[in-house]
C-alpha atoms as a PDB file:
ATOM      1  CA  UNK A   1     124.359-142.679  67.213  1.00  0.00           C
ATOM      2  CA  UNK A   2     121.111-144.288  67.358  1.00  0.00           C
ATOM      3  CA  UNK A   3     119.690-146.334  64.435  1.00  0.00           C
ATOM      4  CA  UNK A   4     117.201-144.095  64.767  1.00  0.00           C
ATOM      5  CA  UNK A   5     119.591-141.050  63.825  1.00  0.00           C
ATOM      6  CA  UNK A   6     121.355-143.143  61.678  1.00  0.00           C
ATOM      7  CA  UNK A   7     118.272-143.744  59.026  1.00  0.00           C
ATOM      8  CA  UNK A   8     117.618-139.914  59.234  1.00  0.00           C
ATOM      9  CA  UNK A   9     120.771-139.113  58.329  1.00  0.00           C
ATOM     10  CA  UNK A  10     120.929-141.773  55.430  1.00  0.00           C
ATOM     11  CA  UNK A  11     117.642-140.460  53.953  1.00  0.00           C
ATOM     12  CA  UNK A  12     118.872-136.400  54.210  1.00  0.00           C
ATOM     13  CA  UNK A  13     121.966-137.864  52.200  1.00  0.00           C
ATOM     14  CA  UNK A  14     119.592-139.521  49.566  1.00  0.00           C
ATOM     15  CA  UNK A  15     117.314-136.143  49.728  1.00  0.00           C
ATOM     16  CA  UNK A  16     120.575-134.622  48.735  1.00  0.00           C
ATOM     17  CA  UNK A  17     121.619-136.613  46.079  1.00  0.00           C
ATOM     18  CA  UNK A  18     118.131-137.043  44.525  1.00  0.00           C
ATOM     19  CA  UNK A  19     117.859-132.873  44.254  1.00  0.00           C
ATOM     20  CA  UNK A  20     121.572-133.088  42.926  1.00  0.00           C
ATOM     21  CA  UNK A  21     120.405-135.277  40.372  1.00  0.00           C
ATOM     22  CA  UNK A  22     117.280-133.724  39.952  1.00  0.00           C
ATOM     23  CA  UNK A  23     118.580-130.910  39.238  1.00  0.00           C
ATOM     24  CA  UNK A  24     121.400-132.139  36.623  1.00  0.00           C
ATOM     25  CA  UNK A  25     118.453-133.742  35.160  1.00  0.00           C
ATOM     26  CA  UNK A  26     116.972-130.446  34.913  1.00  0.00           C
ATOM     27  CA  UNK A  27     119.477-128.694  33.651  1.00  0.00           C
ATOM     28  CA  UNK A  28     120.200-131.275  30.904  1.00  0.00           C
ATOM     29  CA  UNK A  29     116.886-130.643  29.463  1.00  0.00           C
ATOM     30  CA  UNK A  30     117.328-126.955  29.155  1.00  0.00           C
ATOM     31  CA  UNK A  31     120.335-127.330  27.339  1.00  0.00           C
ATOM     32  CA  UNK A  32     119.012-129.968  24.818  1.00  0.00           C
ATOM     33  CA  UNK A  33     116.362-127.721  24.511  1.00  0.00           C
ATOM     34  CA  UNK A  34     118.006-124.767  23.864  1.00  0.00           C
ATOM     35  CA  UNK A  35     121.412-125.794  22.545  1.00  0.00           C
ATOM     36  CA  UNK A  36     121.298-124.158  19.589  1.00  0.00           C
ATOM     37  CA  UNK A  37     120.699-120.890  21.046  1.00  0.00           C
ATOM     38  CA  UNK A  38     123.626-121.207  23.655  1.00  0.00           C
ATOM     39  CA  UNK A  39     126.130-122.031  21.456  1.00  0.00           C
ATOM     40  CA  UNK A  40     125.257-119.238  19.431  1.00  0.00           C
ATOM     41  CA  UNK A  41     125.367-117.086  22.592  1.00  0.00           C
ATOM     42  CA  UNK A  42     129.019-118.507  23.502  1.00  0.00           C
ATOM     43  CA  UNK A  43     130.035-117.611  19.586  1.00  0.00           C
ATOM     44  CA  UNK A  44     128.441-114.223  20.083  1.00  0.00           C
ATOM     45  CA  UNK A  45     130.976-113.695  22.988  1.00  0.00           C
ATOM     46  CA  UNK A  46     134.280-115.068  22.024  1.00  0.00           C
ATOM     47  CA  UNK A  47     133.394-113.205  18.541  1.00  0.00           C
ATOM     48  CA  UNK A  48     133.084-110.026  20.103  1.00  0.00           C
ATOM     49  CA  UNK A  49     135.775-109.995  22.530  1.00  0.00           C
ATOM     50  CA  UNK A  50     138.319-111.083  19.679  1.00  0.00           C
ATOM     51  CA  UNK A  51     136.491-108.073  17.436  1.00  0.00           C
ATOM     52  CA  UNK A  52     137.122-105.452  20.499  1.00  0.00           C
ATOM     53  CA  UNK A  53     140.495-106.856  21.264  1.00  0.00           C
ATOM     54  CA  UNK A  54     141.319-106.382  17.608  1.00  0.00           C
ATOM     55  CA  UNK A  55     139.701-103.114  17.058  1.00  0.00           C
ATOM     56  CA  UNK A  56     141.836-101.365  19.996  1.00  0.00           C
ATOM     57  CA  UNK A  57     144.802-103.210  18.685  1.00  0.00           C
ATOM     58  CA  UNK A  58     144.275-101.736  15.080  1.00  0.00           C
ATOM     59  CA  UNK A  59     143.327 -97.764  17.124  1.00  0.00           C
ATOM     60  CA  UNK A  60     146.240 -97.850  19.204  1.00  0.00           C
ATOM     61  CA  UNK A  61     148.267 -99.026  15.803  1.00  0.00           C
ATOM     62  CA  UNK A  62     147.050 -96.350  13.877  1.00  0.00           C
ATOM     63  CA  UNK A  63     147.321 -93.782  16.920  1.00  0.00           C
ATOM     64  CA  UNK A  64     151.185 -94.732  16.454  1.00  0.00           C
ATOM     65  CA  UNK A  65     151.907 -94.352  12.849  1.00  0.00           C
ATOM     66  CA  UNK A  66     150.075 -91.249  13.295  1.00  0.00           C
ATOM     67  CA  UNK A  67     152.072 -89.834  15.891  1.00  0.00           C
ATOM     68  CA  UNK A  68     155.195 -90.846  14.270  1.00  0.00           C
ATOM     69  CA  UNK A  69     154.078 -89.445  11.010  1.00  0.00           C
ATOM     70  CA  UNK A  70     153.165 -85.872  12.860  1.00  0.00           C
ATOM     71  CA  UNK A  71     156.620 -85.733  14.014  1.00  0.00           C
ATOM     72  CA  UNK A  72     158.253 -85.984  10.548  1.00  0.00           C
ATOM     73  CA  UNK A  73     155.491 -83.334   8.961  1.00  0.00           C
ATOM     74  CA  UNK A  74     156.666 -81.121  11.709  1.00  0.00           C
ATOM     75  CA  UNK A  75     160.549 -81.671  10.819  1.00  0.00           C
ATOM     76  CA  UNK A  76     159.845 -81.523   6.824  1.00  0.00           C
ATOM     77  CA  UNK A  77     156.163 -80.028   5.797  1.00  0.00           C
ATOM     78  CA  UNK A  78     156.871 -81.069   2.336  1.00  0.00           C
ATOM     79  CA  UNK A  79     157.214 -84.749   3.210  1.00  0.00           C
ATOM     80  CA  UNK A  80     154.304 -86.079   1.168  1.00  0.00           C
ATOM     81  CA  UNK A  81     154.020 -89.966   2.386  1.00  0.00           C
ATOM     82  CA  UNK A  82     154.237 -88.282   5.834  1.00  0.00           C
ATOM     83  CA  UNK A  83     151.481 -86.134   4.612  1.00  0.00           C
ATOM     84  CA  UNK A  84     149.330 -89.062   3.334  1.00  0.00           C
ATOM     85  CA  UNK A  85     149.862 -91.063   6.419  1.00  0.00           C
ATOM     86  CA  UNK A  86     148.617 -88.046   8.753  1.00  0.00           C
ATOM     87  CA  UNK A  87     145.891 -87.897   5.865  1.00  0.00           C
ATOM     88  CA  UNK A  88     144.469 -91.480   6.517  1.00  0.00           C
ATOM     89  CA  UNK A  89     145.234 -92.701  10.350  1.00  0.00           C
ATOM     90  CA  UNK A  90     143.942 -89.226  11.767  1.00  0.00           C
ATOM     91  CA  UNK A  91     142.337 -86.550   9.871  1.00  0.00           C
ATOM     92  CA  UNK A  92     142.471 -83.990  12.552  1.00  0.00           C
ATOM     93  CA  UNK A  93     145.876 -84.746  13.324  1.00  0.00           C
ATOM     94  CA  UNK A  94     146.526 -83.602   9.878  1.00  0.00           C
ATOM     95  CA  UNK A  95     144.289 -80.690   9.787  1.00  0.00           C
ATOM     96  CA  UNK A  96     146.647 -79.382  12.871  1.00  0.00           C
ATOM     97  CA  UNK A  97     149.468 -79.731  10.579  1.00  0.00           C
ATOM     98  CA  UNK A  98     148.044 -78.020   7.836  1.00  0.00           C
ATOM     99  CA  UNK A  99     147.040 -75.057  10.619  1.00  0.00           C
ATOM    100  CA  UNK A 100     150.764 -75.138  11.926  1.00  0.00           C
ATOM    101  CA  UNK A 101     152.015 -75.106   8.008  1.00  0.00           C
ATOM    102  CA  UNK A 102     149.725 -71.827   7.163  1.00  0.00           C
ATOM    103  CA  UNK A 103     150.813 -70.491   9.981  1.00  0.00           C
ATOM    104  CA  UNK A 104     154.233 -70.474   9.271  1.00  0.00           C
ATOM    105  CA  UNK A 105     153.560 -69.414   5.844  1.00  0.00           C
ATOM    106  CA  UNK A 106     151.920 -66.744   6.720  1.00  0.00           C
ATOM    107  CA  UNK A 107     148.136 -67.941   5.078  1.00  0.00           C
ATOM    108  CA  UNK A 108     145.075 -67.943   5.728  1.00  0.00           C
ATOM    109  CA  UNK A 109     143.936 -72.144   7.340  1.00  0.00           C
ATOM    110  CA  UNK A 110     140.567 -73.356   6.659  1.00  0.00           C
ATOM    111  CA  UNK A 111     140.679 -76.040   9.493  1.00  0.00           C
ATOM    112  CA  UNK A 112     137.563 -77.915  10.583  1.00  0.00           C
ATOM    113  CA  UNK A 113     139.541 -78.669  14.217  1.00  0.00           C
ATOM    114  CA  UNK A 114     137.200 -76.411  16.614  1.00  0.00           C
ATOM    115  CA  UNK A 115     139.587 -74.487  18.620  1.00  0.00           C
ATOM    116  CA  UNK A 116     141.957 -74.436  15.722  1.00  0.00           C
ATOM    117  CA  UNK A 117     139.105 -73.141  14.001  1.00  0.00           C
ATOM    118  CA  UNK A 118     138.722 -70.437  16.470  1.00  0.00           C
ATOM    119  CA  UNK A 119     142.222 -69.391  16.610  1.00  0.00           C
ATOM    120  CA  UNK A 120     142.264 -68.574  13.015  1.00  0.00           C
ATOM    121  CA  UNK A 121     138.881 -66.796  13.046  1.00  0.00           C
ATOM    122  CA  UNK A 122     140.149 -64.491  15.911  1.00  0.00           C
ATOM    123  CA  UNK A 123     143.969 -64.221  13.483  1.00  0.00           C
ATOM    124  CA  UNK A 124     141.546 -62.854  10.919  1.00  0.00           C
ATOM    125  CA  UNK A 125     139.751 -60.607  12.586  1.00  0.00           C
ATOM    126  CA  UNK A 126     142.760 -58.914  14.697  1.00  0.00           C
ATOM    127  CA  UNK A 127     144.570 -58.847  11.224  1.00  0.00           C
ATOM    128  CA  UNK A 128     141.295 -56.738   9.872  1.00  0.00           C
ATOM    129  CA  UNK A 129     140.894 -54.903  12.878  1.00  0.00           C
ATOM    130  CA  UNK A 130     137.472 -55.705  12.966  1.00  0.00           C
ATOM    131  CA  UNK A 131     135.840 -54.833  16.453  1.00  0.00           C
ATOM    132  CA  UNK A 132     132.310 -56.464  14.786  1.00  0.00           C
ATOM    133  CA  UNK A 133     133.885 -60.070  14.339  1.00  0.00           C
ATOM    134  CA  UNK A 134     135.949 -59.611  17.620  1.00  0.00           C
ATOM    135  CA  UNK A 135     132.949 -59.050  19.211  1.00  0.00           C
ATOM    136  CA  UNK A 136     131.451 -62.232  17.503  1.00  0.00           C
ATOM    137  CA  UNK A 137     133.915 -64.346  18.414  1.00  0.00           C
ATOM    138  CA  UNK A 138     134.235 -63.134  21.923  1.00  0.00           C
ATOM    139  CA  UNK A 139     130.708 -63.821  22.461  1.00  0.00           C
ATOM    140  CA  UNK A 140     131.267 -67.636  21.968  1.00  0.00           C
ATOM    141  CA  UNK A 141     130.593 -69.224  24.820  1.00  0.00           C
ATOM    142  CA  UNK A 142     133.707 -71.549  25.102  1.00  0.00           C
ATOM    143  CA  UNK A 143     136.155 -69.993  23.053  1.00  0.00           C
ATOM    144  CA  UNK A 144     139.701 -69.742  24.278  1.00  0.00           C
ATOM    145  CA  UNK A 145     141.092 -66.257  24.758  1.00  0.00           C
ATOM    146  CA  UNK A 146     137.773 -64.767  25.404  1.00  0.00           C
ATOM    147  CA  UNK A 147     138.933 -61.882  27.299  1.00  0.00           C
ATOM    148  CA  UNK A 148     142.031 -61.733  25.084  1.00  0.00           C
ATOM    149  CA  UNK A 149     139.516 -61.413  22.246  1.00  0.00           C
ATOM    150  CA  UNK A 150     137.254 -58.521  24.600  1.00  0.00           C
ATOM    151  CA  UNK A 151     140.622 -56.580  24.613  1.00  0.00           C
ATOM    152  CA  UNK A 152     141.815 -56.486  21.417  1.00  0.00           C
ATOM    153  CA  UNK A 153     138.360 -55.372  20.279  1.00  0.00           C
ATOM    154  CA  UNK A 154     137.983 -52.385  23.153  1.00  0.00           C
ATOM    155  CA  UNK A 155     141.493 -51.344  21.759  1.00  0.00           C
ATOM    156  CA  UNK A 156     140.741 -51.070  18.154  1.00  0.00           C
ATOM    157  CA  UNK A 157     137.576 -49.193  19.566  1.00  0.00           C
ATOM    158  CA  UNK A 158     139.300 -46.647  21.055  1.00  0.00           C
ATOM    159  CA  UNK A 159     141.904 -46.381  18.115  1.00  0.00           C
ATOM    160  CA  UNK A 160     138.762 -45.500  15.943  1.00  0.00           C
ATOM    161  CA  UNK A 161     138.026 -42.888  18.823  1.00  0.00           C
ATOM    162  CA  UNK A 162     135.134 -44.966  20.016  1.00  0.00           C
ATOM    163  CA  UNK A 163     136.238 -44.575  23.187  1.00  0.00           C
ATOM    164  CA  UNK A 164     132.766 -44.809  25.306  1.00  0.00           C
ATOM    165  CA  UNK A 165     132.051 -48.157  23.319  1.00  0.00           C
ATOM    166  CA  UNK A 166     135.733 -49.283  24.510  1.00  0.00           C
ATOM    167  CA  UNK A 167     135.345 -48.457  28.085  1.00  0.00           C
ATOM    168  CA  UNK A 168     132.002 -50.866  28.081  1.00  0.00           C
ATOM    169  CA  UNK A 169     134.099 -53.209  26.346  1.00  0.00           C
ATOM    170  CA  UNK A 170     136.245 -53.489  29.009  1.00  0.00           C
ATOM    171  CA  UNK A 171     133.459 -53.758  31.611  1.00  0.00           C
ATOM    172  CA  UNK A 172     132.979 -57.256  30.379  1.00  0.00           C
ATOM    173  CA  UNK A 173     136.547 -58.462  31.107  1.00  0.00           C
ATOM    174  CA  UNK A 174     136.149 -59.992  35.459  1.00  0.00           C
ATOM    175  CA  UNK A 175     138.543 -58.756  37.577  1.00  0.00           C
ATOM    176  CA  UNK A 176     140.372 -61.965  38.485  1.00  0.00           C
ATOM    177  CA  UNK A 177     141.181 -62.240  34.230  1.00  0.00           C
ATOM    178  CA  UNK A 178     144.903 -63.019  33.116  1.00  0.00           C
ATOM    179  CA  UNK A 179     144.593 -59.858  30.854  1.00  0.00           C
ATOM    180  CA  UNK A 180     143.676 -57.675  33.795  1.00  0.00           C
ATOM    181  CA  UNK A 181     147.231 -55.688  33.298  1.00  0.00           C
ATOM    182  CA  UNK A 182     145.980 -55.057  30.081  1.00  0.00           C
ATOM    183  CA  UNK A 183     143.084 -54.081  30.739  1.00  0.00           C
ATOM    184  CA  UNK A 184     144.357 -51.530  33.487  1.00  0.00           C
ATOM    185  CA  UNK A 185     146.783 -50.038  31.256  1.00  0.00           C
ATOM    186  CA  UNK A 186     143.838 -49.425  28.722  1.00  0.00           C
ATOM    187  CA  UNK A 187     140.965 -48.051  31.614  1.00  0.00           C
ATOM    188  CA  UNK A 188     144.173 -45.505  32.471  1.00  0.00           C
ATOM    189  CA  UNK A 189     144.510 -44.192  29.113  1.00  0.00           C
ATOM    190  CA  UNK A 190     140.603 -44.030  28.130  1.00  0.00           C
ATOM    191  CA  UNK A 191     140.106 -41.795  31.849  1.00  0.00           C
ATOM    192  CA  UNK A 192     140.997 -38.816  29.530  1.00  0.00           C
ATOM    193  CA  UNK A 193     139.113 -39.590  27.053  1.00  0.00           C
END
């Protein structure tokens, strides 16, 4: 190497080092400036990821004694700390209970747990044989046993000899339906009617 090549090269590694240091000099002065404001950013942080680690940790805790409590409601209905349990770690949870508990007894539920909600709506009707509130709840756009519900009101229909009003009933039940054997059966007794 040439002297020459040599100096050039010494003052690119003293370029270097200056803009390193110019920079740490820089960088110094922005945290002095605003050290208040990045500590409180760094406390922000760690605060929040403890306060999301500890919020799942408390869900999936709850989620547990929950489930656990579910499972001895279902074995004894009359088990009140179960009951209680259910009642404060998941409120839905226990409204399902309650719905499984009327069930069983044979009662009326007045659950707030949507499809629950519907199932019990559509018990009532079919237990009142009322085409008007089948046809209500059939109507609902995502409601379970939709064409179920269609069915059951063409067939109390024609039972009341409405028999025209049946047969359109049935018109709104597609062909590809799970209740299309039904459905079949009913279309082959309303063609003499």
């Amino acid at each position: 190497m040439s002297l020459k090549e040599n100096v050039n090269y010494v003052k690119d590694e003293l370029n270097t080092e200056e803009k390193f240091l110019e920079s740490f000099v820089k960088v110094e002065r922005f945290y002095k400036k605003n050290k208040l404001i990045i500590i409180a950013a760094v406390v922000i942080v760690v605060v929040g990821v403890i306060g999301l680690y500890t919020t799942k940790s408390i869900q999936a805790s709850n989620k547990l004694e929950a489930n656990i409590a579910f499972n001895k409601v279902l074995k004894d209905a009359k088990d009140n700390s179960a009951l209680n349990i259910l009642k404060e770690k998941n409120a839905q949870l226990f409204q399902v209970a309650e719905y499984i508990q009327a069930v069983k007894d044979g009662k009326d539920s007045d659950t707030q747990v949507k499809y629950l909600k519907d199932l019990a709506s559509y018990q009532k009707a079919l237990n009142a044989k009322d085409a008007n509130k089948l046809n209500d709840i059939s109507m609902q756009k995502d409601f379970l046993l939709k064409e179920f519900a269609i069915f059951n009101r063409a067939l109390i229909l024609a039972e009341n000899g409405k028999y025209e009003d049946a047969k359109a009933a049935l018109k709104l039940i597609p062909n590809d339906s799970k209740v299309n054997d039904l459905v079949n059966v009913l279309k082959h007794y309303l063609v003499t009617k």
